[in-house]
PDB file of N, CA and C in Angstrom:
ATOM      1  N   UNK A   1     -16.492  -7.174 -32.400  1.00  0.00           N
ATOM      2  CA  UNK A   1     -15.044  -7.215 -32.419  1.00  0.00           C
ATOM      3  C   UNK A   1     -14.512  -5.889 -31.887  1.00  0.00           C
ATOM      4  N   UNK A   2     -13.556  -5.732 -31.249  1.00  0.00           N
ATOM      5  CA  UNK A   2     -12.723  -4.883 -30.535  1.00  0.00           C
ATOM      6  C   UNK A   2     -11.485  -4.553 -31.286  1.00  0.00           C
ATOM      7  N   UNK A   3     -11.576  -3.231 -31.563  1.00  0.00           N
ATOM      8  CA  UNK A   3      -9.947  -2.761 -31.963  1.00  0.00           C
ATOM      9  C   UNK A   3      -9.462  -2.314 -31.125  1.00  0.00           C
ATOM     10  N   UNK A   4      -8.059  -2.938 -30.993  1.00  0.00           N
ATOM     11  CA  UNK A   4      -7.034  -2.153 -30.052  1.00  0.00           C
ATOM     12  C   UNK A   4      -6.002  -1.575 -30.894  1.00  0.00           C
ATOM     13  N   UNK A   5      -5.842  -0.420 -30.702  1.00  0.00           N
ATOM     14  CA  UNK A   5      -4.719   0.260 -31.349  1.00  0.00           C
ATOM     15  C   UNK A   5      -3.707   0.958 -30.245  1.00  0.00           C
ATOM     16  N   UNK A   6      -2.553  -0.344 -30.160  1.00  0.00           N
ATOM     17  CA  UNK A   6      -1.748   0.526 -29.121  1.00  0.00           C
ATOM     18  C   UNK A   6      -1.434  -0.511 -28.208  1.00  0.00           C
ATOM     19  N   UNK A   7      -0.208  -0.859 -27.798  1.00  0.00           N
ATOM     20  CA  UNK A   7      -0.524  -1.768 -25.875  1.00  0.00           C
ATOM     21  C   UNK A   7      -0.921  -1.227 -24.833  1.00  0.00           C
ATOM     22  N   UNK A   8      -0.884   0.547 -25.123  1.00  0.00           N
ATOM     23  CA  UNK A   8      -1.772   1.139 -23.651  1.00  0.00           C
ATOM     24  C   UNK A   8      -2.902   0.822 -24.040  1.00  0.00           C
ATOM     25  N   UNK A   9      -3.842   0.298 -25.056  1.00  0.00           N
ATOM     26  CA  UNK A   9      -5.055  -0.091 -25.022  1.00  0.00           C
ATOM     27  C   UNK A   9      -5.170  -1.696 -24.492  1.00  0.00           C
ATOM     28  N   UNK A  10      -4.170  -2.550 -24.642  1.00  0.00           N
ATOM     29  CA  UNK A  10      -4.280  -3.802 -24.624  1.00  0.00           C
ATOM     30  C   UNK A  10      -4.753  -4.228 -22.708  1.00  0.00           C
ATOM     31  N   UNK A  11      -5.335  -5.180 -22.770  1.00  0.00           N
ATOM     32  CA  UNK A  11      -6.389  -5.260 -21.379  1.00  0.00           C
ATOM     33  C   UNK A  11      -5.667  -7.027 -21.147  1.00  0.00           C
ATOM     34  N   UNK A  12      -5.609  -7.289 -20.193  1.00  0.00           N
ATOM     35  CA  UNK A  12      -4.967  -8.165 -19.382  1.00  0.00           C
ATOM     36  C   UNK A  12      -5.825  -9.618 -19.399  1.00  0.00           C
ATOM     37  N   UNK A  13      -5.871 -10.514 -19.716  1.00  0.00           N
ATOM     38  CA  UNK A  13      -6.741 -11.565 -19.600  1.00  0.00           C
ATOM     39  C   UNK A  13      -6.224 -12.492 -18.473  1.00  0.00           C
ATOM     40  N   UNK A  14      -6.870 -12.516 -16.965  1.00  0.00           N
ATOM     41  CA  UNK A  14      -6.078 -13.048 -16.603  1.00  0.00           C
ATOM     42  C   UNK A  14      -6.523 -14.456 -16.060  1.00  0.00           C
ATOM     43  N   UNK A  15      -7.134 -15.332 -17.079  1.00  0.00           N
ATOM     44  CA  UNK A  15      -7.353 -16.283 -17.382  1.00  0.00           C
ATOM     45  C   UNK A  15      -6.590 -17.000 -18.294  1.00  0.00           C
ATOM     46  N   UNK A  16      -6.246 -16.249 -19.136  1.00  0.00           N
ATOM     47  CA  UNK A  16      -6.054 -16.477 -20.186  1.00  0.00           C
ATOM     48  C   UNK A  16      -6.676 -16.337 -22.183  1.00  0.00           C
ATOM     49  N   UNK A  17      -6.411 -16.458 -22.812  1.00  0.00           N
ATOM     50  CA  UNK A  17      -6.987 -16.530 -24.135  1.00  0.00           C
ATOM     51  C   UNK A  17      -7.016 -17.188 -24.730  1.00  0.00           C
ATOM     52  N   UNK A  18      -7.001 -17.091 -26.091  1.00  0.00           N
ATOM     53  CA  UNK A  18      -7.387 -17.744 -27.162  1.00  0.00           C
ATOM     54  C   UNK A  18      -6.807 -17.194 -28.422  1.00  0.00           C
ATOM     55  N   UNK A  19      -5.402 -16.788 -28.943  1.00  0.00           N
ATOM     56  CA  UNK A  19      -5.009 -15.985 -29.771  1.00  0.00           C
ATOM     57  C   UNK A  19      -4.645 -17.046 -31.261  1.00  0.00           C
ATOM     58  N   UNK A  20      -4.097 -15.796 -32.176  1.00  0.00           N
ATOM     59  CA  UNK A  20      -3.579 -16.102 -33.558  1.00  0.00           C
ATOM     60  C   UNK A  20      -3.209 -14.884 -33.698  1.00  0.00           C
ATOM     61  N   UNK A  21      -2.064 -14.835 -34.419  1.00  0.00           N
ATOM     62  CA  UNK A  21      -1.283 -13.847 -34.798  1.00  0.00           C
ATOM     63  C   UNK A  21      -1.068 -13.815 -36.412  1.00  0.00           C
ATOM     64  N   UNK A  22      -1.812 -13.074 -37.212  1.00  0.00           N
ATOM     65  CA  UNK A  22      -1.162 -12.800 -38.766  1.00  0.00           C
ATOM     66  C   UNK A  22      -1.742 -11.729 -39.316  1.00  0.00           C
ATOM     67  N   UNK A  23      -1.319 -11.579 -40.588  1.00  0.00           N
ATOM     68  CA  UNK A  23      -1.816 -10.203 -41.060  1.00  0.00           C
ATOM     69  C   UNK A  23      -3.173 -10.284 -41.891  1.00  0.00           C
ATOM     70  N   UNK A  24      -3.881 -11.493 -42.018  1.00  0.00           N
ATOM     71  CA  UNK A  24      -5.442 -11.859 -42.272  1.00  0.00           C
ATOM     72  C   UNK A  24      -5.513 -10.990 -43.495  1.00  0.00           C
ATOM     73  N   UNK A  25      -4.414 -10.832 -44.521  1.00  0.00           N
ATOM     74  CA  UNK A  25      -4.375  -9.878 -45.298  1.00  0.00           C
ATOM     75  C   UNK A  25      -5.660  -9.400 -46.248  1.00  0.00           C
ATOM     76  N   UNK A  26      -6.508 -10.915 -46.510  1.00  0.00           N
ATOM     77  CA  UNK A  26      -7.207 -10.650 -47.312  1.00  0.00           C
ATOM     78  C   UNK A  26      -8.806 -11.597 -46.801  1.00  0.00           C
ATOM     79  N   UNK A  27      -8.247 -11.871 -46.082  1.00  0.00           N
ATOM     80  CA  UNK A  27      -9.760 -13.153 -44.800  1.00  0.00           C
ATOM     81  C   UNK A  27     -10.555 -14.052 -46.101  1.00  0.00           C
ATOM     82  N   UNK A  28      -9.500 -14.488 -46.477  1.00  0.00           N
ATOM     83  CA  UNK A  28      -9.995 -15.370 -47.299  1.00  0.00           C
ATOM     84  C   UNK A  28     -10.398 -16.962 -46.745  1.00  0.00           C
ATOM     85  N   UNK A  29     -10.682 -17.667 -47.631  1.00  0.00           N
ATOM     86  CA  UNK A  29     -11.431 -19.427 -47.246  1.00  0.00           C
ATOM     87  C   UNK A  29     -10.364 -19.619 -46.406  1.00  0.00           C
ATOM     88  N   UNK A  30      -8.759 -20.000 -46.090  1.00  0.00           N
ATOM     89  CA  UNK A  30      -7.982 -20.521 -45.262  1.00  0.00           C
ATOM     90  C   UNK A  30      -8.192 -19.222 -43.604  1.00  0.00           C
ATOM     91  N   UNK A  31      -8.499 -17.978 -44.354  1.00  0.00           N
ATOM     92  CA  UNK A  31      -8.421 -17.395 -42.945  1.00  0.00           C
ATOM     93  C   UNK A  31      -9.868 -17.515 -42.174  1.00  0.00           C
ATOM     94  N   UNK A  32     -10.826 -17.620 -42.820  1.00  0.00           N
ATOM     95  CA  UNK A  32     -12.030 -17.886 -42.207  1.00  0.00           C
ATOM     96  C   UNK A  32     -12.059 -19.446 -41.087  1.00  0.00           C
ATOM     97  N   UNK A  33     -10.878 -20.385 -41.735  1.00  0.00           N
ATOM     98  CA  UNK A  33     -10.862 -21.548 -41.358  1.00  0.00           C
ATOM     99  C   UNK A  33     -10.318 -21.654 -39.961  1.00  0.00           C
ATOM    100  N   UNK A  34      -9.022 -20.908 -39.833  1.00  0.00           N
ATOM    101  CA  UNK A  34      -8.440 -20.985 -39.237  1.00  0.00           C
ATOM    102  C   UNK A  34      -9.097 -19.911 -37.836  1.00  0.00           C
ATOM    103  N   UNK A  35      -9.912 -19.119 -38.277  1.00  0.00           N
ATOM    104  CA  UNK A  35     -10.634 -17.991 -37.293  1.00  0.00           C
ATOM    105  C   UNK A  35     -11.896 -18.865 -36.460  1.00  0.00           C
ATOM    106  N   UNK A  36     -12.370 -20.002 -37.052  1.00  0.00           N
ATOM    107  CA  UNK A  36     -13.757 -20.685 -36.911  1.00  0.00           C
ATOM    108  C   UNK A  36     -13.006 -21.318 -35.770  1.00  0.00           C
ATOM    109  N   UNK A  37     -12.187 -22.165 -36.412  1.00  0.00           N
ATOM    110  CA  UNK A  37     -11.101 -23.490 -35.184  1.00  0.00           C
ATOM    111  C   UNK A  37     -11.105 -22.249 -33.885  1.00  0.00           C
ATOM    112  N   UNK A  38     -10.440 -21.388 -34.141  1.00  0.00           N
ATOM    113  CA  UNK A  38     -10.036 -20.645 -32.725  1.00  0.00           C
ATOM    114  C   UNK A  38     -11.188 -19.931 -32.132  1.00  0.00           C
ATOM    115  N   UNK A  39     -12.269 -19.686 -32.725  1.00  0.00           N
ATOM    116  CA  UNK A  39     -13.159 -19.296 -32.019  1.00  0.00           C
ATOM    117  C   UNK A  39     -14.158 -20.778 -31.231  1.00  0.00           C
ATOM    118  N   UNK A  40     -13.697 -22.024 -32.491  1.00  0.00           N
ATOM    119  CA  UNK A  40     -14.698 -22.834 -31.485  1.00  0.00           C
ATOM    120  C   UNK A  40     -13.821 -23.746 -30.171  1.00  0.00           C
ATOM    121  N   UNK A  41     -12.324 -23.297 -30.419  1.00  0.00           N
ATOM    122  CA  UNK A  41     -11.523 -23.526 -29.105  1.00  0.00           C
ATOM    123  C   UNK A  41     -11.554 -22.875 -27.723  1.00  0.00           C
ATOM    124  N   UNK A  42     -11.883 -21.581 -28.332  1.00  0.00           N
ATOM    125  CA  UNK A  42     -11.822 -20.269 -26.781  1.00  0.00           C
ATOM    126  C   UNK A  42     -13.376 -20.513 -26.627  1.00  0.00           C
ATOM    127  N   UNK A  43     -14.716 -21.117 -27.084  1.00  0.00           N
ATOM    128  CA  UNK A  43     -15.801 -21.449 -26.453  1.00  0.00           C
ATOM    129  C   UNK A  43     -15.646 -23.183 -26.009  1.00  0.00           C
ATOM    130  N   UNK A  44     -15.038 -23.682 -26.750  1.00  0.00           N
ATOM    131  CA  UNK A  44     -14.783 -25.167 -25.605  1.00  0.00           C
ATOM    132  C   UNK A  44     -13.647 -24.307 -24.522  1.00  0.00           C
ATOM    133  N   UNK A  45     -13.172 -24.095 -24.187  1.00  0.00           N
ATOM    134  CA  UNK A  45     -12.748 -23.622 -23.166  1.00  0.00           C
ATOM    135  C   UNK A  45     -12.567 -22.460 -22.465  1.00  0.00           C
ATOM    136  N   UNK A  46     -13.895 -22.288 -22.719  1.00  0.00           N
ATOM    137  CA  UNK A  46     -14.779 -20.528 -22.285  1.00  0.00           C
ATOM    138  C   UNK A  46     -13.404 -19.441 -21.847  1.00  0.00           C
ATOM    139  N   UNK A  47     -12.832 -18.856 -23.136  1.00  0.00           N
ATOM    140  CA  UNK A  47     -12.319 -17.728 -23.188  1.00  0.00           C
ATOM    141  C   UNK A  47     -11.979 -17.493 -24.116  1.00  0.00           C
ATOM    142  N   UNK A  48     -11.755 -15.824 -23.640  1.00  0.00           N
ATOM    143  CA  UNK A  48     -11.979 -14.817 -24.979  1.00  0.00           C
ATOM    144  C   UNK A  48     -11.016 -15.094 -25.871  1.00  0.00           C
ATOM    145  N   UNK A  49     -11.806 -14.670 -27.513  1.00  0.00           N
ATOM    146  CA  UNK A  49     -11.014 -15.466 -28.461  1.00  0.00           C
ATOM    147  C   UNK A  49      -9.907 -13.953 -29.054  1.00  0.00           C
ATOM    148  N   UNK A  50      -8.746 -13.526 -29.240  1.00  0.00           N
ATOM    149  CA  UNK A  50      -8.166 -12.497 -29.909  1.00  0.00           C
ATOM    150  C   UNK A  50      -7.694 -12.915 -31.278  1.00  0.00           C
ATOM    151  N   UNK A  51      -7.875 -12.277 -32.233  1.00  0.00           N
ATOM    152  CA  UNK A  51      -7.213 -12.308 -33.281  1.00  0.00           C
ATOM    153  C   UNK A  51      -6.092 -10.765 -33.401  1.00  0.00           C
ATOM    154  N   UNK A  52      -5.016 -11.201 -33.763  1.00  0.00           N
ATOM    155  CA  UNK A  52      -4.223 -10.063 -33.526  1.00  0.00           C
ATOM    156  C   UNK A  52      -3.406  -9.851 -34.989  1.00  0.00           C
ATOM    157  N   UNK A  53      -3.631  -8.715 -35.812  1.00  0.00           N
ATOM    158  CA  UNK A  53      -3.356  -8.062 -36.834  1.00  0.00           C
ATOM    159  C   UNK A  53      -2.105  -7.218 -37.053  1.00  0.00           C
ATOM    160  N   UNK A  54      -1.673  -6.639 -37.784  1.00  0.00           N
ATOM    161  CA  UNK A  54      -0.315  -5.831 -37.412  1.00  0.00           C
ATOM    162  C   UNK A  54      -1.022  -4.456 -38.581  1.00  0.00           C
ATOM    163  N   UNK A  55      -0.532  -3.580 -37.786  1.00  0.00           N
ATOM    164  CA  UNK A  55      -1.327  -1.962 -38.878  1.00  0.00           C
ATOM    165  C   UNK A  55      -0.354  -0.949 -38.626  1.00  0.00           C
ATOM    166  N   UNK A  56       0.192  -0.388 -39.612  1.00  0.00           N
ATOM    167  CA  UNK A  56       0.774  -0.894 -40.881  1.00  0.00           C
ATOM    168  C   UNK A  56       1.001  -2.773 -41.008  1.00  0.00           C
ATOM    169  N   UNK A  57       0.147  -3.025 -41.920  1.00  0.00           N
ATOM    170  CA  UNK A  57       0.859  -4.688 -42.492  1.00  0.00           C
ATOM    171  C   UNK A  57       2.493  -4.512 -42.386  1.00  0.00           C
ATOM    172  N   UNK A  58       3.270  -5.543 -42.061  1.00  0.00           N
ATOM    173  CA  UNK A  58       4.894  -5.484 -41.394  1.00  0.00           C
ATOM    174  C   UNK A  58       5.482  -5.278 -43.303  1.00  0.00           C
ATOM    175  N   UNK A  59       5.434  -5.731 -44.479  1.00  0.00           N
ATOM    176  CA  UNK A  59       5.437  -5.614 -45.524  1.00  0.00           C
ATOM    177  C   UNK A  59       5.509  -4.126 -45.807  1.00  0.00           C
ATOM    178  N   UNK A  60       4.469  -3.568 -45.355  1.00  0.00           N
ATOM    179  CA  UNK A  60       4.251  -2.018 -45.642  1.00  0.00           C
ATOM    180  C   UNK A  60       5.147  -1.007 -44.638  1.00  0.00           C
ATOM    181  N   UNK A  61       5.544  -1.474 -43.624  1.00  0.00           N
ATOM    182  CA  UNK A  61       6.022  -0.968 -42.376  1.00  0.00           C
ATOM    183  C   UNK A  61       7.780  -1.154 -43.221  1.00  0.00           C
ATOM    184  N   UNK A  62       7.970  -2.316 -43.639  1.00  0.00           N
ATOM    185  CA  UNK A  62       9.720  -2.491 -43.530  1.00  0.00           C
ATOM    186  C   UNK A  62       9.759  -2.329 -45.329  1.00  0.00           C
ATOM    187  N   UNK A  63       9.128  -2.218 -46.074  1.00  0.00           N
ATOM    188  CA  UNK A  63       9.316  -1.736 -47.721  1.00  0.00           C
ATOM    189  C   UNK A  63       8.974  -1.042 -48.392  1.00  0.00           C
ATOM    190  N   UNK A  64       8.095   0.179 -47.060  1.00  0.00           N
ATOM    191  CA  UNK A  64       7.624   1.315 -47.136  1.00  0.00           C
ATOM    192  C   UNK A  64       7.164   1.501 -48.686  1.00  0.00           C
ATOM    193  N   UNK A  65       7.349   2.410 -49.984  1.00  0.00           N
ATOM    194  CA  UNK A  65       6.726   2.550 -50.967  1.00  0.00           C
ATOM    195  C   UNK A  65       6.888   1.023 -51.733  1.00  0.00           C
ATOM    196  N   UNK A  66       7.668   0.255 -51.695  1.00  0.00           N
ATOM    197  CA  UNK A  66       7.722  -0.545 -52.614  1.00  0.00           C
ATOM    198  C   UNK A  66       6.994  -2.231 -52.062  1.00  0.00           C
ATOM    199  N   UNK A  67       6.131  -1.997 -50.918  1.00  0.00           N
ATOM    200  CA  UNK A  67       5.167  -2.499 -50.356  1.00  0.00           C
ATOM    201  C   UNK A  67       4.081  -3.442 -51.259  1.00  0.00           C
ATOM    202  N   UNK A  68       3.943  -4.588 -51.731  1.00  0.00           N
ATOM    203  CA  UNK A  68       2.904  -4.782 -52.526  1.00  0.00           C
ATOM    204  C   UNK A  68       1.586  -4.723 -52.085  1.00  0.00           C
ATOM    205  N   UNK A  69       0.280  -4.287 -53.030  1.00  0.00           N
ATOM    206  CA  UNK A  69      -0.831  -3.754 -52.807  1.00  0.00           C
ATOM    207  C   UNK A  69      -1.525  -4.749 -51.560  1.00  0.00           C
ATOM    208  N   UNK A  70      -2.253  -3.897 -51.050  1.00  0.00           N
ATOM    209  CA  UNK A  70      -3.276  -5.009 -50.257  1.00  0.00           C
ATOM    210  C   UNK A  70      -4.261  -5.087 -50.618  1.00  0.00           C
ATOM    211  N   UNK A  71      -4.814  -6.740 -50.185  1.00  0.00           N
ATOM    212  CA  UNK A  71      -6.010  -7.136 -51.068  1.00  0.00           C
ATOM    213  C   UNK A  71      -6.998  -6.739 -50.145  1.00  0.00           C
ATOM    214  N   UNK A  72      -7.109  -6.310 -49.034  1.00  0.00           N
ATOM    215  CA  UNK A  72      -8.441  -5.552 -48.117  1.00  0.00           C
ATOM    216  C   UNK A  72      -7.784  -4.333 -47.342  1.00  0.00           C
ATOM    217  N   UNK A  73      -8.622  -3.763 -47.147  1.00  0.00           N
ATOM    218  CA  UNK A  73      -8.240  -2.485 -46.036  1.00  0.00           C
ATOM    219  C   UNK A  73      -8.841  -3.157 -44.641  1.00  0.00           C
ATOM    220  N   UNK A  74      -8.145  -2.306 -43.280  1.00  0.00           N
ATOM    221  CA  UNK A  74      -8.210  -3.072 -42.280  1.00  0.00           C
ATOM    222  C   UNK A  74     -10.103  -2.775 -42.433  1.00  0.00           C
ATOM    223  N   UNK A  75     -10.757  -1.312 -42.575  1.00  0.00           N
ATOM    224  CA  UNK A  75     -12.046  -1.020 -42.492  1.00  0.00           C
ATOM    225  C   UNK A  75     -12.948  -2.349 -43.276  1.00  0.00           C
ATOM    226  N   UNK A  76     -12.304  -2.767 -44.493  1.00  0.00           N
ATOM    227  CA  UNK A  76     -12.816  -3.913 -44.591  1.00  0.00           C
ATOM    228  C   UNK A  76     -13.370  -5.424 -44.081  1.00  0.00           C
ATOM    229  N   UNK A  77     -11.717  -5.668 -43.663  1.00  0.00           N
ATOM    230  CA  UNK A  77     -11.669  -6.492 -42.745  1.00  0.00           C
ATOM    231  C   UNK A  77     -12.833  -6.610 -41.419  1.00  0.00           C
ATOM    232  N   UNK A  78     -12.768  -5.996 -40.858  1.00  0.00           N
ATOM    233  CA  UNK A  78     -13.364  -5.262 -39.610  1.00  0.00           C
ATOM    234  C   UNK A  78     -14.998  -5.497 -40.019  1.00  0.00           C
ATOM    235  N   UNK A  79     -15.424  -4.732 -40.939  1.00  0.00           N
ATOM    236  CA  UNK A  79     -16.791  -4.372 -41.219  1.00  0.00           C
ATOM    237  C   UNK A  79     -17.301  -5.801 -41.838  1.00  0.00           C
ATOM    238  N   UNK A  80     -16.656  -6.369 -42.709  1.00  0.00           N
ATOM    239  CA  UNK A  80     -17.027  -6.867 -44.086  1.00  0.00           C
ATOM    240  C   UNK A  80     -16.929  -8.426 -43.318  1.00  0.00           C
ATOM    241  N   UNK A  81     -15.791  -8.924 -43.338  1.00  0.00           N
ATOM    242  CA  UNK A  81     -15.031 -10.035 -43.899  1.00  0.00           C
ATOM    243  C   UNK A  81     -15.421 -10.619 -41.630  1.00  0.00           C
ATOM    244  N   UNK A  82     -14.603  -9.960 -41.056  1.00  0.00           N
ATOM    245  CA  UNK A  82     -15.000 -10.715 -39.666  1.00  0.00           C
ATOM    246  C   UNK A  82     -15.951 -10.833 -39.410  1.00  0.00           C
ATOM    247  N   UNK A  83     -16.957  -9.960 -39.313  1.00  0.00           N
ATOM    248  CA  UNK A  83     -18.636  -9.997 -39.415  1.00  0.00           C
ATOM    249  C   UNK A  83     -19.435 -10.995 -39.929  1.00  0.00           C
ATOM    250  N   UNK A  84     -18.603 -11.811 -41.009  1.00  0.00           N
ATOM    251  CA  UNK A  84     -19.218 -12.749 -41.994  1.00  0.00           C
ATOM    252  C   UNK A  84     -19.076 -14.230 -41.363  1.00  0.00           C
ATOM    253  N   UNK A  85     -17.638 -13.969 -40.311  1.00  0.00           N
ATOM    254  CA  UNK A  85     -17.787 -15.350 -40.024  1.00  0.00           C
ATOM    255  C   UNK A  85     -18.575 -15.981 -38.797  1.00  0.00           C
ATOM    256  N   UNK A  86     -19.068 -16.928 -39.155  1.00  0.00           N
ATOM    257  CA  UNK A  86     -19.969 -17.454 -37.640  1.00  0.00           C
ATOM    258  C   UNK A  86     -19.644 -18.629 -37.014  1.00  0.00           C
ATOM    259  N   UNK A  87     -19.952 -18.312 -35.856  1.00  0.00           N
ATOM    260  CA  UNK A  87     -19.080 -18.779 -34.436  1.00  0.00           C
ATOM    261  C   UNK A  87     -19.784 -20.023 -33.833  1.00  0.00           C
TER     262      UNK A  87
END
């Protein structure tokens, strides 16, 4: 998996993709579900699959201290929880 931090990092697909957009807050059973479908869509139609995150979570970004806790850190996410799912 690839982190992009930034749109000067973001790279051009010019085929096209395979996206989802949410904050995967905690990659639980519905987010694993929904990550499997889109990864076995962008291999039926051979391209790259993105999952796209928001960091700061938008929660934490617009309610700054009064933000409720998160149930993973992105290092989690990343290491732990995407790693786990298979494609």
């Amino acid at each position: 998996m690839q982190i992009i931090r930034g749109l000067s990092q973001l790279q051009t697909f010019s085929k096209g993709c395979v996206l989802t957009i949410g904050n995967f807050d905690g990659v639980h059973l519905g987010h694993r579900e929904v990550i499997k479908k889109l990864v076995a869509r962008g291999n039926a139609l051979n391209l790259p699959v993105v999952i796209m995150i928001f960091e700061p979570q938008p929660l934490e970004y617009f309610l700054k201290d009064n933000e409720p806790p998160r149930l993973m850190r992105l290092r989690e996410k990343k290491v732990i929880e995407f790693a786990k799912i298979t494609y």
